[in-house]
C-alpha atoms as a PDB file:
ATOM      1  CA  UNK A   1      60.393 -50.464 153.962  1.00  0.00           C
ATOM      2  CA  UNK A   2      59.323 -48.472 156.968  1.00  0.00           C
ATOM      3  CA  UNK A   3      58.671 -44.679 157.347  1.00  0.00           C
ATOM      4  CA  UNK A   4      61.522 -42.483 157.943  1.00  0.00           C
ATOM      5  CA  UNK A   5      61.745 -40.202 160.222  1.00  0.00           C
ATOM      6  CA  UNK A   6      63.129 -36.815 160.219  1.00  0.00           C
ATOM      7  CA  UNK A   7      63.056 -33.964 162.661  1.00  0.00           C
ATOM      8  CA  UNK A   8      63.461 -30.250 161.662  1.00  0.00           C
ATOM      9  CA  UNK A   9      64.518 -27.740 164.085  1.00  0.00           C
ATOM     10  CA  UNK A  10      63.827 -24.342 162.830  1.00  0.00           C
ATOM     11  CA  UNK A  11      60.028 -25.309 161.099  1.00  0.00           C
ATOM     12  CA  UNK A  12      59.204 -21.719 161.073  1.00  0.00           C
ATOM     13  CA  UNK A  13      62.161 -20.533 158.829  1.00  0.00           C
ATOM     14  CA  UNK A  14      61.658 -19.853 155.175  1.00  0.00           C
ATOM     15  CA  UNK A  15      64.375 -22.756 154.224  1.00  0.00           C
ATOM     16  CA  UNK A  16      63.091 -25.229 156.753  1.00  0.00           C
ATOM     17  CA  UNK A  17      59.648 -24.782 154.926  1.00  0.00           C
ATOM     18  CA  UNK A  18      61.293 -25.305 151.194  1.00  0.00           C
ATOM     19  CA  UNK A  19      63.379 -28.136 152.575  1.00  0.00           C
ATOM     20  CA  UNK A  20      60.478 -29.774 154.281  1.00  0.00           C
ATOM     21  CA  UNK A  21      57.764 -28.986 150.693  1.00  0.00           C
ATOM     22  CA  UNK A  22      61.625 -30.649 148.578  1.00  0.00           C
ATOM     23  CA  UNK A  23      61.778 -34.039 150.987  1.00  0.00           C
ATOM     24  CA  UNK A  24      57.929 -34.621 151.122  1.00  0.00           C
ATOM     25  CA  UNK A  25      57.609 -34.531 147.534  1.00  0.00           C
ATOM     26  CA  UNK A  26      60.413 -36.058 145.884  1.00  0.00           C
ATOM     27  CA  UNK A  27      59.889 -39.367 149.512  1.00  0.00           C
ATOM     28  CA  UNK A  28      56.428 -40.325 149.846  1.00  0.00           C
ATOM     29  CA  UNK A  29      57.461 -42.618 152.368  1.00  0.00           C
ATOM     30  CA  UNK A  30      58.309 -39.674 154.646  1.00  0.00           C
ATOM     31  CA  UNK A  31      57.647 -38.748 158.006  1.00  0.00           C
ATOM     32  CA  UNK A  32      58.312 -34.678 158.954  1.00  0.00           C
ATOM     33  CA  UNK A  33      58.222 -33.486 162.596  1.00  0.00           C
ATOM     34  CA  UNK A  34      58.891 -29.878 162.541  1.00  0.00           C
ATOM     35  CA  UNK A  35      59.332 -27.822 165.822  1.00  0.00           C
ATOM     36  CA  UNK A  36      59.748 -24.661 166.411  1.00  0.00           C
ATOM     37  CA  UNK A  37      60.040 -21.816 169.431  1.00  0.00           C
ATOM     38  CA  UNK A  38      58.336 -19.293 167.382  1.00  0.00           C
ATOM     39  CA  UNK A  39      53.992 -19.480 166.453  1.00  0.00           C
ATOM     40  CA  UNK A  40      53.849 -22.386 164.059  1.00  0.00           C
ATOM     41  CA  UNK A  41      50.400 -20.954 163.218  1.00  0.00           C
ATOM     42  CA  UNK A  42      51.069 -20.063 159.500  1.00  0.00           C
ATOM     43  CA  UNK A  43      52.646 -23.271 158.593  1.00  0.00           C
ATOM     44  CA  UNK A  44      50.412 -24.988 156.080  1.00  0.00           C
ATOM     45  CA  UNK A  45      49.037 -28.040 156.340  1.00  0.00           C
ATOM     46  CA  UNK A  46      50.767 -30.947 155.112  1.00  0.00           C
ATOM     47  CA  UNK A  47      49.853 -35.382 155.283  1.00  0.00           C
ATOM     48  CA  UNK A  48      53.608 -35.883 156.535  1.00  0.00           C
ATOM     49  CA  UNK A  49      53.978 -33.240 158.523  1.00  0.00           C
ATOM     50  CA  UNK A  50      53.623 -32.674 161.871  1.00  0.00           C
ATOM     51  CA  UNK A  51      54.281 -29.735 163.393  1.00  0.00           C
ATOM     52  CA  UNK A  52      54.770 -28.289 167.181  1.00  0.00           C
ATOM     53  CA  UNK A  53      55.650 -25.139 169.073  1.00  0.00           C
ATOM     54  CA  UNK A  54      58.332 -26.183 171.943  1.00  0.00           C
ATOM     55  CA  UNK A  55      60.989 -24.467 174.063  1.00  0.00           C
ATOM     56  CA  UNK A  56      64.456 -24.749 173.050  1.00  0.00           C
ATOM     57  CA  UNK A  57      65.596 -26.572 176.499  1.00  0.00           C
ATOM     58  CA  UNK A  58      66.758 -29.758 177.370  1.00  0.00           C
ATOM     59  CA  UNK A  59      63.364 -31.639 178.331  1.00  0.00           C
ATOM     60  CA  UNK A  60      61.474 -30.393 175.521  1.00  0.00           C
ATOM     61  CA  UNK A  61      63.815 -32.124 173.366  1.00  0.00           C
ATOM     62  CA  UNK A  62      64.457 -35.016 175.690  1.00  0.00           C
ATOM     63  CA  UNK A  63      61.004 -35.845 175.416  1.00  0.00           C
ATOM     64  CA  UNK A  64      61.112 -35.335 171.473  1.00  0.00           C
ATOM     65  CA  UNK A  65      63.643 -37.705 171.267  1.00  0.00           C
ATOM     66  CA  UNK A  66      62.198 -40.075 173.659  1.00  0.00           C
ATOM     67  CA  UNK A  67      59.093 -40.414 172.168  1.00  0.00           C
ATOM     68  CA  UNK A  68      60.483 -40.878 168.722  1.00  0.00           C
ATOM     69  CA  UNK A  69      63.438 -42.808 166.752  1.00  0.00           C
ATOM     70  CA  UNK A  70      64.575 -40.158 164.099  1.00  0.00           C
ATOM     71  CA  UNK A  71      66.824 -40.903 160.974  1.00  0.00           C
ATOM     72  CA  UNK A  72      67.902 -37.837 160.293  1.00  0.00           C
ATOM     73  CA  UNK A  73      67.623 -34.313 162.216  1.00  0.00           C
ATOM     74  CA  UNK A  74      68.164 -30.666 160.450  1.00  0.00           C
ATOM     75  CA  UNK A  75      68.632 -27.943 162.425  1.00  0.00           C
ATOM     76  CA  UNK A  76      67.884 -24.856 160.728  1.00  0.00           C
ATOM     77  CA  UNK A  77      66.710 -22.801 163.724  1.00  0.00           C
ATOM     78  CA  UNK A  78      68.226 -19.853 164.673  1.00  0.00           C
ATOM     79  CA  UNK A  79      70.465 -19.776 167.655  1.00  0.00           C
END
């Protein structure tokens, strides 16, 4: 079975974070890509997740999606 991949919008927020620490630990098959507009500096460190700080605009996530096939995206940002 391959790795799935899932994209959180919203990384920073306190239920992004519990629903990230909840899908890496009950999937170990899982792949996490977290963004964020706000400093992802106080995000801890995690094997399946990746994390980046990006503007909420249309090439940002153009490129996101471009450069990889997600299964599933949550957005949990704030608008």
């Amino acid at each position: 079975m391959s790795t799935k991949k899932i994209l959180i919008i919203g990384i920073q927020g306190a239920l992004a974070k519990i629903t990230a620490e909840l899908l890496i630990k009950d999937n170990p098959d899982i792949q996490i890509y977290g963004v964020d507009s706000r400093s992802i500096d106080n995000i801890p460190k995690r094997p399946h997740l990746n994390v980046q700080q990006i503007r909420y605009n249309r090439t940002s996530f153009e490129k996101l999606f471009r450069e990889h096939q997600f299964e599933v995206v949550l957005h949990l940002g704030r608008l």
